[in-house]
N, C-alpha and C. Protein backbone atom coordinates (compact mmCIF):
# COMPACT_ATOMS: atom_id res chain seq x y z
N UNK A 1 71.63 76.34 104.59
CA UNK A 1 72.66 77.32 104.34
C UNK A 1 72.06 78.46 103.55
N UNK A 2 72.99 79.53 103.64
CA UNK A 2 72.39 80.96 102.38
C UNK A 2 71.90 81.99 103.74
N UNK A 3 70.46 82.08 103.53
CA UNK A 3 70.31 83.19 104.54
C UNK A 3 69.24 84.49 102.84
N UNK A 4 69.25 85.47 103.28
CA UNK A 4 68.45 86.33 102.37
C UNK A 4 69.06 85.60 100.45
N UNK A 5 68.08 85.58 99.89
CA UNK A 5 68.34 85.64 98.58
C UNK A 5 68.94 86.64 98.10
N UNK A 6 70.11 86.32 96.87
CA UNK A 6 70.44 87.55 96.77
C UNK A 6 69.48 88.13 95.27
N UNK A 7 69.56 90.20 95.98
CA UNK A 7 68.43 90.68 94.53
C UNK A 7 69.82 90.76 93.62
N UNK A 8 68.60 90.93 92.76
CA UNK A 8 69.52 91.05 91.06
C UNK A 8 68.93 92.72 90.90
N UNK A 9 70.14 93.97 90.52
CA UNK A 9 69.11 94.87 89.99
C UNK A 9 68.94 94.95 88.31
N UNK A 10 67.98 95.43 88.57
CA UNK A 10 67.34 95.70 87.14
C UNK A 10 68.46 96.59 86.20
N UNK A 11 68.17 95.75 84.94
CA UNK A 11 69.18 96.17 84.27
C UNK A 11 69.14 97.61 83.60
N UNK A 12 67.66 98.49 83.97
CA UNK A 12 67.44 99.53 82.79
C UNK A 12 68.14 100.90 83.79
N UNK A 13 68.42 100.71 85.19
CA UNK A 13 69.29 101.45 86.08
C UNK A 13 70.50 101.62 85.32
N UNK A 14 71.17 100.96 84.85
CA UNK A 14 72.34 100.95 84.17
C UNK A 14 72.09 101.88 82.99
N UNK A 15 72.86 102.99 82.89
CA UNK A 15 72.49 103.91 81.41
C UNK A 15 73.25 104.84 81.88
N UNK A 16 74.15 105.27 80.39
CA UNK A 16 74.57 106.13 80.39
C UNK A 16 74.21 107.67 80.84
N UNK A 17 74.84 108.21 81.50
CA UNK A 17 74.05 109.61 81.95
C UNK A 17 75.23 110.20 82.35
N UNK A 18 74.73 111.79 82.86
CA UNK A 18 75.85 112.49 83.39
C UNK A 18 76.58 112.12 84.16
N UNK A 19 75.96 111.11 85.16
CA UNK A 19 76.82 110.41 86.49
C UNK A 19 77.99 109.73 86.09
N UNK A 20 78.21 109.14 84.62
CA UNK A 20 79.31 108.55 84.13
C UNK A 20 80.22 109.14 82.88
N UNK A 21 80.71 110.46 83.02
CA UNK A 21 81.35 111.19 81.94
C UNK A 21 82.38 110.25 81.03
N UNK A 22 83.08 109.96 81.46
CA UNK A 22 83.90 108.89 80.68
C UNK A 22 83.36 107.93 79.87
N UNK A 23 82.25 107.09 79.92
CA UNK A 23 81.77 106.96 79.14
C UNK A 23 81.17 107.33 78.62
N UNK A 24 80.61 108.65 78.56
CA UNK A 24 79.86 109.72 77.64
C UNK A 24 81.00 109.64 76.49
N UNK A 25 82.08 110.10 77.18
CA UNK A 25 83.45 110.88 76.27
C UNK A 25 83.54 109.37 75.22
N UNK A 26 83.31 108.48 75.57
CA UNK A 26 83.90 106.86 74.96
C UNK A 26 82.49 106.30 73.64
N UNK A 27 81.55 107.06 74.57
CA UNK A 27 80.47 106.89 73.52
C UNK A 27 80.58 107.93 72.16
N UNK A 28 80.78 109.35 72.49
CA UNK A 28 80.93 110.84 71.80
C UNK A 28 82.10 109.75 70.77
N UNK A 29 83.18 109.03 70.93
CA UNK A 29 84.21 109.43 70.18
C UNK A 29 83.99 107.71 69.39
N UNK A 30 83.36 107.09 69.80
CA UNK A 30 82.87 106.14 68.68
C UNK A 30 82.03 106.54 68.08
N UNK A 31 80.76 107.01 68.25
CA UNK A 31 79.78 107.61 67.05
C UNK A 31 80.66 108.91 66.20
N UNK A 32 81.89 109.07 66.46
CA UNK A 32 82.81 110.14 65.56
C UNK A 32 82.92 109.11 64.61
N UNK A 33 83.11 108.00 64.60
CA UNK A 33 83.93 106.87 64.25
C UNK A 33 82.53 105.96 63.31
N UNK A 34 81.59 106.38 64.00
CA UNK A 34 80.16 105.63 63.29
C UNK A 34 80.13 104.33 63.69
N UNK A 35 80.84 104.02 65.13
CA UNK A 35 80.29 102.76 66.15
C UNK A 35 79.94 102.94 66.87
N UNK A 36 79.26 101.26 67.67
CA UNK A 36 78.14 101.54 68.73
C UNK A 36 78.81 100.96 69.42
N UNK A 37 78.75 100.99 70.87
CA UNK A 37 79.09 100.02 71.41
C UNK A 37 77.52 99.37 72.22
N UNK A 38 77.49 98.32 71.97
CA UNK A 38 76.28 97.81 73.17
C UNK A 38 76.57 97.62 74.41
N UNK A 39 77.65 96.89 74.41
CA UNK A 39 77.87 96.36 75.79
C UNK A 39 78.29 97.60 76.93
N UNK A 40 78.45 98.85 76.62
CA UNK A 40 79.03 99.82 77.56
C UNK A 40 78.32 100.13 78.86
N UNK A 41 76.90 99.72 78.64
CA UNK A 41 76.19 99.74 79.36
C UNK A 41 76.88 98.65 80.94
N UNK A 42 77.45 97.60 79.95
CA UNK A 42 77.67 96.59 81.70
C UNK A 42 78.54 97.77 82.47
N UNK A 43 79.28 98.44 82.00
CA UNK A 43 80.49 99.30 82.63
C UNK A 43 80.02 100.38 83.52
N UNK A 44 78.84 101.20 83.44
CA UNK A 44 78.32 102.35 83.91
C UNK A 44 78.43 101.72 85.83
N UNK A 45 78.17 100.41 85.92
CA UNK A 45 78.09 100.27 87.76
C UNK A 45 79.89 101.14 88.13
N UNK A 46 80.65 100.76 87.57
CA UNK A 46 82.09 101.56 87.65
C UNK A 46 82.09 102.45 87.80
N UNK A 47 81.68 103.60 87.24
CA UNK A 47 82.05 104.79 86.90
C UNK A 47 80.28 105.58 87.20
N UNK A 48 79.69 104.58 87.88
CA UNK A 48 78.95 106.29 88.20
C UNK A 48 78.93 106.49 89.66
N UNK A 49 79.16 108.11 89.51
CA UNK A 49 79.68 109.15 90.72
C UNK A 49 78.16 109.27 91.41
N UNK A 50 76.94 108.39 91.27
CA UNK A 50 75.86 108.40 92.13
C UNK A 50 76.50 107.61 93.48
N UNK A 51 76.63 106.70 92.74
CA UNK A 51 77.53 105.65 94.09
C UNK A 51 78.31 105.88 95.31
N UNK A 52 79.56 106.45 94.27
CA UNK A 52 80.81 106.53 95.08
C UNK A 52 80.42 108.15 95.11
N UNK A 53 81.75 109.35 96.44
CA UNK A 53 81.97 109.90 96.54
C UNK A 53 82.55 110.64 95.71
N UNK A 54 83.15 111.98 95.96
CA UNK A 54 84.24 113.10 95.25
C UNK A 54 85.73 112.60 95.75
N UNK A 55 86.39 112.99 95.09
CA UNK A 55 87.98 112.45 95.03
C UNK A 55 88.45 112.70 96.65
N UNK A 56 87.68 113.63 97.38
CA UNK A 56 87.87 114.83 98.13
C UNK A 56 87.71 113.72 99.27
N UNK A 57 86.50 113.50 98.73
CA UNK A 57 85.29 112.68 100.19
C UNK A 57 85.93 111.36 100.54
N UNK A 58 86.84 110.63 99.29
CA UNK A 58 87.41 109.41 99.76
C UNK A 58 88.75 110.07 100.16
N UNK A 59 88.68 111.13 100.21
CA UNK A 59 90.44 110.80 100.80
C UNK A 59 90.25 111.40 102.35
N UNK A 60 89.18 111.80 102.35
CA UNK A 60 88.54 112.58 104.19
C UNK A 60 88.33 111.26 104.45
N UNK A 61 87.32 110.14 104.16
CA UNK A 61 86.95 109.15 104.24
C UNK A 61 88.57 108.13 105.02
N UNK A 62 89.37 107.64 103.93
CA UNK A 62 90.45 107.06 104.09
C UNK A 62 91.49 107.20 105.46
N UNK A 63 91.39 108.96 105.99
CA UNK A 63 92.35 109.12 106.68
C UNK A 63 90.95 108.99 108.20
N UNK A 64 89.97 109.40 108.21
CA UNK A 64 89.28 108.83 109.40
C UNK A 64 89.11 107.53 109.61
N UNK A 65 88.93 106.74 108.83
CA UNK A 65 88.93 105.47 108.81
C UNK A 65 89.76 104.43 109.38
N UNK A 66 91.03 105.55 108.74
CA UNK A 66 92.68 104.23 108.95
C UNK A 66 93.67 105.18 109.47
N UNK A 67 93.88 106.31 108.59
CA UNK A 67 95.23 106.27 109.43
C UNK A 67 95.49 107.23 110.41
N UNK A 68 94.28 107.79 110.99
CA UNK A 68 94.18 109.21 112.59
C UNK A 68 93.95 107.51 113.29
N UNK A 69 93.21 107.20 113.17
CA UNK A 69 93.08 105.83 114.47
C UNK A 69 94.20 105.34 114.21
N UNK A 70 95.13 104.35 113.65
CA UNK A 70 96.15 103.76 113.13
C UNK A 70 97.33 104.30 113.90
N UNK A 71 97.38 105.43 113.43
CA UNK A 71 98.21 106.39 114.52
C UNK A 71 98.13 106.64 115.78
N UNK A 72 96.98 106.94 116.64
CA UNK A 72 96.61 106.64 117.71
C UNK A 72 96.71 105.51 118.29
N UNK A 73 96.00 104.55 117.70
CA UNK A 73 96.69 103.01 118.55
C UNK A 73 98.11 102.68 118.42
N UNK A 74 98.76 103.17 117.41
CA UNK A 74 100.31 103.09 117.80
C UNK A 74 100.97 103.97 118.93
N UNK A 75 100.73 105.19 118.88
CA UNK A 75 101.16 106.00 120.19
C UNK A 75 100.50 105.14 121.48
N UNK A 76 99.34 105.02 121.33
CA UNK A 76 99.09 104.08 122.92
C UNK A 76 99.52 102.88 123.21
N UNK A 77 99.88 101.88 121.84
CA UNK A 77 100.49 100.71 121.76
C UNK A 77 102.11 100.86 122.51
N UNK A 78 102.78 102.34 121.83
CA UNK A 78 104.37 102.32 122.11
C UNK A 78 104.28 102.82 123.85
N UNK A 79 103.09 103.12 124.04
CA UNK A 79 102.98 103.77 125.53
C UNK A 79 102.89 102.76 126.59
N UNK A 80 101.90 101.62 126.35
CA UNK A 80 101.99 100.75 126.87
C UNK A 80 103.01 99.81 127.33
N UNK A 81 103.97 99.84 126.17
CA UNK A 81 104.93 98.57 126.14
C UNK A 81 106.35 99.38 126.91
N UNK A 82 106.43 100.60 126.43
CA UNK A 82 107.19 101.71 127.74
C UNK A 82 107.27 101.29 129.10
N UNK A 83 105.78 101.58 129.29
CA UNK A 83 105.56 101.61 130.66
C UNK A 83 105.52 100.14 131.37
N UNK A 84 105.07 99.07 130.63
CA UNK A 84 105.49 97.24 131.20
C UNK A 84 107.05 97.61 130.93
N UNK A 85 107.88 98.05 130.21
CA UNK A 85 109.47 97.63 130.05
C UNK A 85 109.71 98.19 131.11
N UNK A 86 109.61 99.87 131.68
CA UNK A 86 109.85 100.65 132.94
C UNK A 86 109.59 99.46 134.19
N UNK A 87 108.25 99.21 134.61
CA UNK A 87 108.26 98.36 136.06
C UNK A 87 109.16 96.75 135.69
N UNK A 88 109.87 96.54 134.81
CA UNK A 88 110.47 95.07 135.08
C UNK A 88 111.45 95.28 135.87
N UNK A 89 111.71 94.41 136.61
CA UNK A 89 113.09 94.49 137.53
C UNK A 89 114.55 94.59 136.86
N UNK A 90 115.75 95.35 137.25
CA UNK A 90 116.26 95.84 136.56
C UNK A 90 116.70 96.09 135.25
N UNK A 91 115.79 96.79 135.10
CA UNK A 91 115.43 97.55 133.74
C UNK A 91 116.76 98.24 133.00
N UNK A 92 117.21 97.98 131.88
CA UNK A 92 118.37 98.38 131.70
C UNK A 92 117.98 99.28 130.28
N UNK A 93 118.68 100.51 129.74
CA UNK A 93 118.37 101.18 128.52
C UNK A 93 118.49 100.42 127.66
N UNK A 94 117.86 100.43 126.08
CA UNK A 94 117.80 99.51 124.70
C UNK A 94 119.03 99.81 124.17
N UNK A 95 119.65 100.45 124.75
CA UNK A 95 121.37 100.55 124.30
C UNK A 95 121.99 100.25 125.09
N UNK A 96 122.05 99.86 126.08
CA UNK A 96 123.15 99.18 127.35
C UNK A 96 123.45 97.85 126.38
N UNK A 97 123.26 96.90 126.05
CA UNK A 97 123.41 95.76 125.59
C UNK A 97 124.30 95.55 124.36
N UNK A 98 124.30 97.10 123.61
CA UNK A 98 125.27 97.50 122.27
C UNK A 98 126.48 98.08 122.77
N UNK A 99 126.49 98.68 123.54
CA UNK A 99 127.55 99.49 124.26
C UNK A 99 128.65 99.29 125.16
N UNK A 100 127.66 98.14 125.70
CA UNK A 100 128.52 97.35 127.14
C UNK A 100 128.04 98.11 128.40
N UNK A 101 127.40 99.15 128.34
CA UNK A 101 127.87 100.43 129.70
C UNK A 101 126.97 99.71 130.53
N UNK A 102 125.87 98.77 130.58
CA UNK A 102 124.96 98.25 131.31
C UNK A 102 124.02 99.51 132.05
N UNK A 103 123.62 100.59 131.08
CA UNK A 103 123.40 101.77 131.46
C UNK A 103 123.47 102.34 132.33
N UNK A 104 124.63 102.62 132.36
CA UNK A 104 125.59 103.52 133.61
C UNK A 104 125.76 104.95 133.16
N UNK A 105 126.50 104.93 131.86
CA UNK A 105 126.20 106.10 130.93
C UNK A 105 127.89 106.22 131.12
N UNK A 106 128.55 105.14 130.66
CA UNK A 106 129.54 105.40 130.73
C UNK A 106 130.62 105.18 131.99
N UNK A 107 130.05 105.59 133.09
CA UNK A 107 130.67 105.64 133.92
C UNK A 107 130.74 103.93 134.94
N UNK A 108 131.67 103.98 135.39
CA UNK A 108 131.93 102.67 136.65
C UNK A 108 132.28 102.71 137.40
């Protein structure tokens, strides 16, 4: 079982830098305070913008992804099931059955 080992990265990648402003701002306002934090370092994989995209890029990202296709297979989904309801043998409107008219349109 397993398959590739998994890597571990190196921990000195992790560091505060421009890529993670928020914790700049979190570091700036404890040394106001005359604390350190050590551990802030585990946090930087979160918050750095090397990684991930601009606010911009995930939301271009999100709508190609899911919901222009999403939308499309529903229009071809509702197209499909149209067109099998059209060839069944007498095919009656989705309101004949509420109405009584047995889609006549009223008339008898």
């Amino acid at each position: 079982m397993g398959g590739d080992k998994l890597k571990i990265p190196d921990h000195k990648i992790y560091q505060i830098g421009p890529w993670a402003p928020e914790l700049q701002d979190v570091e700036r306002r404890l040394a106001a305070k005359g604390l350190k934090d050590p551990w802030i370092r585990n946090e930087v994989w979160r918050f750095d913008r090397r990684d991930f995209d601009s606010p911009n890029q995930r939301m271009k990202r999100a709508f190609t992804r899911g919901l222009v296709p999403g939308i499309a297979l529903a229009i071809l989904s509702t197209f499909i099931s149209n067109y099998c309801e059209s060839k069944r043998p007498h095919h009656t409107p989705w309101y004949a059955e509420r109405t009584g008219d047995a889609g006549h349109g009223g008339h008898h």
